[in-house]
Protein backbone atom coordinates (compact mmCIF):
# COMPACT_ATOMS: atom_id res chain seq x y z
CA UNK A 1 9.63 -43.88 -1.02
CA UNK A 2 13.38 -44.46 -1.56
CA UNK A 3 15.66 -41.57 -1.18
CA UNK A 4 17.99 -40.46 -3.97
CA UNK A 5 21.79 -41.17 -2.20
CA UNK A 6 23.07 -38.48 -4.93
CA UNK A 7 20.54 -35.71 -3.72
CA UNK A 8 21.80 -32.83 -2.33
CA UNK A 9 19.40 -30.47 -0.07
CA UNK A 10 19.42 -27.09 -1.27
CA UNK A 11 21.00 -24.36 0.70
CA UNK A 12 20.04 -20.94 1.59
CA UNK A 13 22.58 -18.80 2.82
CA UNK A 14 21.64 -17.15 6.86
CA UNK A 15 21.28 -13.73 5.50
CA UNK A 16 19.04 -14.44 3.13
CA UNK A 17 17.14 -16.17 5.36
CA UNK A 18 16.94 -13.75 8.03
CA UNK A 19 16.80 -10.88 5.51
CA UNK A 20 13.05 -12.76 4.40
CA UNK A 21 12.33 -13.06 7.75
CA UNK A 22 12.74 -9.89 9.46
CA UNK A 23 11.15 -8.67 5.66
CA UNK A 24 8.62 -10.79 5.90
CA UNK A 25 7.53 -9.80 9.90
CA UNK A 26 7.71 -6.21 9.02
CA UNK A 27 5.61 -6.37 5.65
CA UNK A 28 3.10 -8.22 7.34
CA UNK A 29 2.84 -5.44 10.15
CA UNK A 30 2.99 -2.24 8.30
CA UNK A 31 -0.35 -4.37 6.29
CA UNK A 32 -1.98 -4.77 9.82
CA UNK A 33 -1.39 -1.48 10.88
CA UNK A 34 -2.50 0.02 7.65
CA UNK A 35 -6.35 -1.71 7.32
CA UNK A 36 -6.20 -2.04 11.41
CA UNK A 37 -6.63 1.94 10.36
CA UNK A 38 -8.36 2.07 7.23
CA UNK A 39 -5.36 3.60 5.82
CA UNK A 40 -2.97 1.72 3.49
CA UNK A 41 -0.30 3.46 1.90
CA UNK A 42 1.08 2.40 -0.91
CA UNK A 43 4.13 4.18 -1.91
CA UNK A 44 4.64 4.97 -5.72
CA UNK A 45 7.76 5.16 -6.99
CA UNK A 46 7.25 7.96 -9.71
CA UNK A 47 4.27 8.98 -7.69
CA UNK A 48 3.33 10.35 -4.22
CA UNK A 49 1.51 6.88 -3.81
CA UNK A 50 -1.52 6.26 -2.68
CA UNK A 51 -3.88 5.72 0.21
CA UNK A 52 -6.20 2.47 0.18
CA UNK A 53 -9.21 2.23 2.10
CA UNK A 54 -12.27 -0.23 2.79
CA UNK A 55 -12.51 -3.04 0.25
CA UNK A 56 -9.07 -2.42 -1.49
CA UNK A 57 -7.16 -1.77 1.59
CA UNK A 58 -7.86 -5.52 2.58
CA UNK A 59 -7.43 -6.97 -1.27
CA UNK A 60 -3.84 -5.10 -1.06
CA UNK A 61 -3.48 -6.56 2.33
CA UNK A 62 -3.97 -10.34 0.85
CA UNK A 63 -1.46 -9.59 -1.55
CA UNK A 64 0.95 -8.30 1.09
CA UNK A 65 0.52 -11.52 2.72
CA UNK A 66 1.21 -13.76 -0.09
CA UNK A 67 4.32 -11.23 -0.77
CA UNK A 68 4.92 -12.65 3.22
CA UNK A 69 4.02 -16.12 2.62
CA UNK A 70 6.62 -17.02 -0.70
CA UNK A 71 9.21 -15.16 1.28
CA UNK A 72 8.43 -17.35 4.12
CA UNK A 73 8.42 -20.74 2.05
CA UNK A 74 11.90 -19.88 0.75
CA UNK A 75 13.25 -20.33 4.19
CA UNK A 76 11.01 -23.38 4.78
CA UNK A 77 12.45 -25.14 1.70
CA UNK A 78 15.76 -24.63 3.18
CA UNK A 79 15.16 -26.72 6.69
CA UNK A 80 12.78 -29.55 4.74
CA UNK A 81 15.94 -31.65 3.57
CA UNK A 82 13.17 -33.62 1.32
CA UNK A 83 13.76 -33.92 -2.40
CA UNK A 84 10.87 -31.50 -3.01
CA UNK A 85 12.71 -28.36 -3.74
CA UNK A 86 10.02 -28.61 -7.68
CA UNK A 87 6.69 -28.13 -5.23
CA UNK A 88 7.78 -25.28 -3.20
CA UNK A 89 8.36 -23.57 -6.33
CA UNK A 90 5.30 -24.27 -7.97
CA UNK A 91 4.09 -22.69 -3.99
CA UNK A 92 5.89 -19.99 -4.33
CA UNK A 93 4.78 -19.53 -7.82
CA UNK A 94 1.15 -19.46 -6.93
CA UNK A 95 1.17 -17.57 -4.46
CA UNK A 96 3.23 -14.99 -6.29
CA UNK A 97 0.82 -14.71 -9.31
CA UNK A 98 -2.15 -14.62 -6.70
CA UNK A 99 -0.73 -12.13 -4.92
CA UNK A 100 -0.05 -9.89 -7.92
CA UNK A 101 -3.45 -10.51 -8.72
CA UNK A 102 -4.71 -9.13 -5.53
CA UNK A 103 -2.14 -5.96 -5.94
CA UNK A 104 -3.58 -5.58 -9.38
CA UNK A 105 -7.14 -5.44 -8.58
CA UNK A 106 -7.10 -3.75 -5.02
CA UNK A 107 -5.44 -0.48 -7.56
CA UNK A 108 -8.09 -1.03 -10.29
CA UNK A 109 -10.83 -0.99 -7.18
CA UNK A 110 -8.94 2.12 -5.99
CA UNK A 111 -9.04 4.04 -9.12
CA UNK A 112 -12.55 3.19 -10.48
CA UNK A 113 -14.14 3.53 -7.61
């Protein structure tokens, strides 16, 4: 496959990176910790939040880690110097709407249940 001499890889700026990163690690922690003890807060921001156990603990937790994994791919697109900037938004894009997916139904299994 030829590559375009006009392309130009896109660049993230370091704190943005870093700022998904250290995000990103923490996120994915606090979600460990949280169904490690059956107990996953969920702060509200109206609301005194709410406490996820069993079954919807561990949906929220798959949407934390697609939260983790479209923050990740954003700093991944920056080092692949490939003119494929198109598929790791549709990546990011999936995994976003999957993720709110997951968030949506681990509250709906929360309430109803």
């Amino acid at each position: 496959m030829k590559e375009d001499p006009n392309y130009t890889p896109n660049h993230i700026p370091a704190a943005e990176r870093t700022k998904n990163i250290v995000f990103s690690i923490l996120l994915f922690a606090y979600g460990s910790y949280g169904v490690s003890v059956n107990d996953l807060y969920v702060p509200g921001r109206r609301s005194r939040g709410m406490h996820l156990h069993d079954v919807p603990a561990w949906i929220m937790y798959g949407a934390i880690v697609c939260a983790c994994i479209v923050m990740l791919s954003v700093v991944v697109d920056h080092y692949d110097k490939r003119n494929n900037e198109t598929n790791y938004r549709l990546f990011a894009e999936n995994f976003r709407f999957l993720g709110w997916g997951f968030f949506g139904m681990s509250l709906i299994m929360a309430i109803f249940r």
